[in-house]
PDB file of N, CA and C in Angstrom:
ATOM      1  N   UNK A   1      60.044  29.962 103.739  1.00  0.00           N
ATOM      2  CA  UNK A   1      59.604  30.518 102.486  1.00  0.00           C
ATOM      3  C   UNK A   1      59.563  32.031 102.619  1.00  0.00           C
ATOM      4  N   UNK A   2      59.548  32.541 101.342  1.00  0.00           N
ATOM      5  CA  UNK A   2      59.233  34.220 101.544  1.00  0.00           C
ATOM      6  C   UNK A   2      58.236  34.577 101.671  1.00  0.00           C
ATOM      7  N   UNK A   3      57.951  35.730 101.955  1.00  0.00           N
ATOM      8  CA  UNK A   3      56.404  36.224 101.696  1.00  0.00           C
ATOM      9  C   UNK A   3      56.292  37.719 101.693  1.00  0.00           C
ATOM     10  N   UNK A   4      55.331  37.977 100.856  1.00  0.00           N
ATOM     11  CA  UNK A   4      55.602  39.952 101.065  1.00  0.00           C
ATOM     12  C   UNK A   4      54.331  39.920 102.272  1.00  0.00           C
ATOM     13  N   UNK A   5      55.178  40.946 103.467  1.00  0.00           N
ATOM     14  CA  UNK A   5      54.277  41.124 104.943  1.00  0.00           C
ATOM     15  C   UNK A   5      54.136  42.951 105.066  1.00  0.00           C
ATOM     16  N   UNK A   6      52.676  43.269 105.283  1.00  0.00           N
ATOM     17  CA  UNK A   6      52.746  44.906 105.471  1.00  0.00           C
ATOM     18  C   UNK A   6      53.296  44.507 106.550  1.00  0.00           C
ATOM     19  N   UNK A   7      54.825  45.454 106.966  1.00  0.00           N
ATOM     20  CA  UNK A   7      55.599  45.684 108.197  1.00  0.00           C
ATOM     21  C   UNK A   7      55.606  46.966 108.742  1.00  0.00           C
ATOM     22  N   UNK A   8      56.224  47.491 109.443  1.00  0.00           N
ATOM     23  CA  UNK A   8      56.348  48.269 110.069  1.00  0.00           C
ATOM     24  C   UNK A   8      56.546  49.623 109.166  1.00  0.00           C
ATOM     25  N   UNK A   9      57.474  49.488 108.029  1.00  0.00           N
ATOM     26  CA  UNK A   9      57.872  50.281 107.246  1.00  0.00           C
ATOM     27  C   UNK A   9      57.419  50.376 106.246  1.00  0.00           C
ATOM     28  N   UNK A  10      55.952  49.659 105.903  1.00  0.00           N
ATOM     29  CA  UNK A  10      55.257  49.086 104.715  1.00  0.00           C
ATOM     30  C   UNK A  10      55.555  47.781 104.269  1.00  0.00           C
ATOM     31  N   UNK A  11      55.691  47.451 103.208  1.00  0.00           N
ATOM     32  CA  UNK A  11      55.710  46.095 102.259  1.00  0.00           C
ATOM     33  C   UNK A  11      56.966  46.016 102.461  1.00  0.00           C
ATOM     34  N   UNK A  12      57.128  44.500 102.998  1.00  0.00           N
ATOM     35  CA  UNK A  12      58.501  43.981 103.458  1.00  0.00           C
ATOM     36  C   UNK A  12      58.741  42.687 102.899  1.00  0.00           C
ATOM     37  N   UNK A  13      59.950  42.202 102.126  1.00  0.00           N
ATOM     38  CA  UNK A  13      59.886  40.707 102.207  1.00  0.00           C
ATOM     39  C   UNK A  13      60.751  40.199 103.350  1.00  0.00           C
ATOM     40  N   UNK A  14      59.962  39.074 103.653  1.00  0.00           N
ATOM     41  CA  UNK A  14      60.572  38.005 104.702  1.00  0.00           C
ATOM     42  C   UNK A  14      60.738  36.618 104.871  1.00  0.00           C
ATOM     43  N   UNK A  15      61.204  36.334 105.971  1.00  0.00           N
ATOM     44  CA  UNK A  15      61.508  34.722 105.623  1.00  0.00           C
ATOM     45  C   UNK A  15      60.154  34.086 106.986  1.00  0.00           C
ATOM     46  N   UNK A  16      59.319  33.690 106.803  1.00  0.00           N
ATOM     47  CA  UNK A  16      57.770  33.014 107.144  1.00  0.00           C
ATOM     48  C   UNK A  16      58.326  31.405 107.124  1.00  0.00           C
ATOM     49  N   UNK A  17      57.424  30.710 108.395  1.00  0.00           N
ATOM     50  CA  UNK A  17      57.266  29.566 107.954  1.00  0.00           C
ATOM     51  C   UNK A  17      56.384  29.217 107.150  1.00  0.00           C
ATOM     52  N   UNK A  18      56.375  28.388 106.707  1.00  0.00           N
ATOM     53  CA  UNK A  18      55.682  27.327 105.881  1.00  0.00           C
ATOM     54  C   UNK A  18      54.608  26.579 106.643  1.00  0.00           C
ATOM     55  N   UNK A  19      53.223  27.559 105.727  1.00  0.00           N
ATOM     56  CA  UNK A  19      52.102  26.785 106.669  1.00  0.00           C
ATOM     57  C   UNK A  19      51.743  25.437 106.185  1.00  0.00           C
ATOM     58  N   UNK A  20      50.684  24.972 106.887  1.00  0.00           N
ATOM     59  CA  UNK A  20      50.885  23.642 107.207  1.00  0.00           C
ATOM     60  C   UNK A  20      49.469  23.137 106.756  1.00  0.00           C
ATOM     61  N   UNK A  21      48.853  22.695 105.499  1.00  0.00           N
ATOM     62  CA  UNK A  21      47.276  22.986 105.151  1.00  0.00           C
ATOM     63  C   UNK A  21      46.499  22.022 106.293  1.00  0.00           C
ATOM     64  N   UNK A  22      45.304  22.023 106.440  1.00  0.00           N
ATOM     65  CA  UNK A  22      44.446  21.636 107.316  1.00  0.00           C
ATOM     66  C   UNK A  22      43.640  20.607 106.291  1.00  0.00           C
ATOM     67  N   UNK A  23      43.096  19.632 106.390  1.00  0.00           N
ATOM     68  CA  UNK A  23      42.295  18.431 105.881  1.00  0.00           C
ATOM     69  C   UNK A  23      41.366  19.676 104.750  1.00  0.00           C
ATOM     70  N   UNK A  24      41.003  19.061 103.899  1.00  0.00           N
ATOM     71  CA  UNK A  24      40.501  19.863 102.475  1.00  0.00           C
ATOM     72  C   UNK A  24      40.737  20.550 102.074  1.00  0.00           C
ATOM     73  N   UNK A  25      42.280  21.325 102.543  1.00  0.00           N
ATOM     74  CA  UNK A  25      42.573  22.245 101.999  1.00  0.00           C
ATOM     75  C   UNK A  25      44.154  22.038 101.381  1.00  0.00           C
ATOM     76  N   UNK A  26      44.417  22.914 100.559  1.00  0.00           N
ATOM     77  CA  UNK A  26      45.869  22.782  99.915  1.00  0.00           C
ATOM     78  C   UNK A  26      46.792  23.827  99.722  1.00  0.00           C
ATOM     79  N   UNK A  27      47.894  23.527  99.762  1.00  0.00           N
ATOM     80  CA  UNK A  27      49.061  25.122  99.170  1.00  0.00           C
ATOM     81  C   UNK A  27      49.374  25.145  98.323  1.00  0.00           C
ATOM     82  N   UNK A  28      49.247  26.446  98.309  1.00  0.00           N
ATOM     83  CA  UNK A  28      49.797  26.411  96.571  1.00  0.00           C
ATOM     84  C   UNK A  28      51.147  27.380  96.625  1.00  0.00           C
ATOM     85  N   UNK A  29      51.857  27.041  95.410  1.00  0.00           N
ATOM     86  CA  UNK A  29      53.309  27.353  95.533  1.00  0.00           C
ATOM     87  C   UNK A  29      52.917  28.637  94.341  1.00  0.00           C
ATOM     88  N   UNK A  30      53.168  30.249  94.540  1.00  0.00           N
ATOM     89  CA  UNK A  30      52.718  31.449  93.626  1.00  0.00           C
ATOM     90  C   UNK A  30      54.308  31.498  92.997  1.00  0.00           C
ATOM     91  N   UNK A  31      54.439  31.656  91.883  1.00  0.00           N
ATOM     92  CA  UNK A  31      55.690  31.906  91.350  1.00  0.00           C
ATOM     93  C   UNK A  31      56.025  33.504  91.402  1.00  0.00           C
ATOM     94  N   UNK A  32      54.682  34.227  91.157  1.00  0.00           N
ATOM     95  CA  UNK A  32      54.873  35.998  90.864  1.00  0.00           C
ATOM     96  C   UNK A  32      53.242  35.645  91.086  1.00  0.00           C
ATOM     97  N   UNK A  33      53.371  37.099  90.823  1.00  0.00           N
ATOM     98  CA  UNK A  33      51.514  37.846  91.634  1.00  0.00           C
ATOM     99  C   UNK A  33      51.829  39.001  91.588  1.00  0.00           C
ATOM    100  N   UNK A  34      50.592  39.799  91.373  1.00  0.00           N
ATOM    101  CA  UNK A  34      50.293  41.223  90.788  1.00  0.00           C
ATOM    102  C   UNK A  34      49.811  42.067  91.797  1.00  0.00           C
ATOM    103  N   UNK A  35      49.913  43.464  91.852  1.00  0.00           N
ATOM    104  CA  UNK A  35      49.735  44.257  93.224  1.00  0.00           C
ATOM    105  C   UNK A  35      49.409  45.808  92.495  1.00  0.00           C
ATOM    106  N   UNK A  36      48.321  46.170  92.782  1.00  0.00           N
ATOM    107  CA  UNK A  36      47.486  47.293  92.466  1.00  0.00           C
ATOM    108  C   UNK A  36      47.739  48.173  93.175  1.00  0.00           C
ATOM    109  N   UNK A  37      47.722  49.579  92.201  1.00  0.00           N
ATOM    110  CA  UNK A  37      48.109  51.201  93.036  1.00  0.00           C
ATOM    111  C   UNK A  37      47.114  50.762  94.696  1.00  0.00           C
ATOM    112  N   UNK A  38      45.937  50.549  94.350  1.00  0.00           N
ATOM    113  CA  UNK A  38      45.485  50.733  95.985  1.00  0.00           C
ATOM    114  C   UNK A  38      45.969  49.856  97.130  1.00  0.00           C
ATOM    115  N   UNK A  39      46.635  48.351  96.737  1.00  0.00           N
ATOM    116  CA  UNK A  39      46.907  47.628  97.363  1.00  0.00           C
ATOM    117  C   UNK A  39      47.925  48.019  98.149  1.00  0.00           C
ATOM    118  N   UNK A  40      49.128  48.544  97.220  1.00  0.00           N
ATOM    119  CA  UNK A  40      50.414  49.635  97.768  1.00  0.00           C
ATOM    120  C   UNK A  40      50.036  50.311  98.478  1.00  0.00           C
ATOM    121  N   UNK A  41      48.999  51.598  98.329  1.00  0.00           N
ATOM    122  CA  UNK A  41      48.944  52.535  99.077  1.00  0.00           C
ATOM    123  C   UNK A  41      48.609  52.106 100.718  1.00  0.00           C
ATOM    124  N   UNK A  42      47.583  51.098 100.682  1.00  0.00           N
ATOM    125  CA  UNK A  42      46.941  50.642 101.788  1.00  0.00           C
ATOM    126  C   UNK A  42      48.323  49.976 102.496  1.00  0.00           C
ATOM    127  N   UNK A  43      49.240  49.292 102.030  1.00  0.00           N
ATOM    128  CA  UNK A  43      50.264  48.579 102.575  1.00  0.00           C
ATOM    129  C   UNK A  43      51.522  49.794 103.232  1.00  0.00           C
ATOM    130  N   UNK A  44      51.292  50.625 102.293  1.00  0.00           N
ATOM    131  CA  UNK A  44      52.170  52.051 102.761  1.00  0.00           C
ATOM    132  C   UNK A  44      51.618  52.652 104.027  1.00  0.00           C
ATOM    133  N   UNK A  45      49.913  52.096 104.054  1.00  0.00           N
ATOM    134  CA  UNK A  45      49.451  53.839 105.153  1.00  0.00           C
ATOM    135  C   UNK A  45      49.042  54.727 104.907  1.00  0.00           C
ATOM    136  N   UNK A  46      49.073  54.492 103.550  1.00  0.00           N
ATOM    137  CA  UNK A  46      48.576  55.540 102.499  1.00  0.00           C
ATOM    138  C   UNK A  46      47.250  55.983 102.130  1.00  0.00           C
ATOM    139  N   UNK A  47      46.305  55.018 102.755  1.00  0.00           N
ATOM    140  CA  UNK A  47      44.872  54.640 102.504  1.00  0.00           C
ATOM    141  C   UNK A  47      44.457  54.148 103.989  1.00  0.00           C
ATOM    142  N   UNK A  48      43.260  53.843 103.970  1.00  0.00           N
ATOM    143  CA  UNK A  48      42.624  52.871 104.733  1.00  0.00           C
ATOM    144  C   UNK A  48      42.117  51.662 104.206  1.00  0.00           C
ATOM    145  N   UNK A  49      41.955  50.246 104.649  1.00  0.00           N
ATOM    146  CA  UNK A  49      41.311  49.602 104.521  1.00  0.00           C
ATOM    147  C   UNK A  49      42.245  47.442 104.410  1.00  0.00           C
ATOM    148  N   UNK A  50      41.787  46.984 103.948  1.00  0.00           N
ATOM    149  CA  UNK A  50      42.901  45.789 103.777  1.00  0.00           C
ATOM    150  C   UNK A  50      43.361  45.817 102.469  1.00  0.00           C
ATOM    151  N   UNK A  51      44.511  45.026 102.250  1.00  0.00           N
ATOM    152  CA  UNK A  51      45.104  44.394 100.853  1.00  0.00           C
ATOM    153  C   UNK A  51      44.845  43.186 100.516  1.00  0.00           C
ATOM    154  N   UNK A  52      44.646  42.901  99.425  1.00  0.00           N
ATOM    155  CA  UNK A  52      44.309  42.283  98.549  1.00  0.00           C
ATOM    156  C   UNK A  52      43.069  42.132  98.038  1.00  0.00           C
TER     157      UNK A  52
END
């Protein structure tokens, strides 16, 4: 599956396995998803702190 990963160069897409849910829990399949000026910046290096 894909996934957007902060990489080396910032926000990268890649090819990830496919995790594997654990008893009570489930996956969910995101079609699109939304990403905020700070989320970018932090994924750039641009900031401190985590994304999302």
């Amino acid at each position: 599956m894909k996934a957007a990963v902060v990489g080396e160069h910032g926000l990268e897409i890649k090819e990830v396995d496919e995790p594997k849910p654990k008893p009570n829990e489930v996956l969910v399949r995101v079609r699109a998803c939304g990403m905020n000026r700070a989320d970018a910046m932090v994924a750039s290096g641009m900031a401190h702190g985590r994304a999302g």
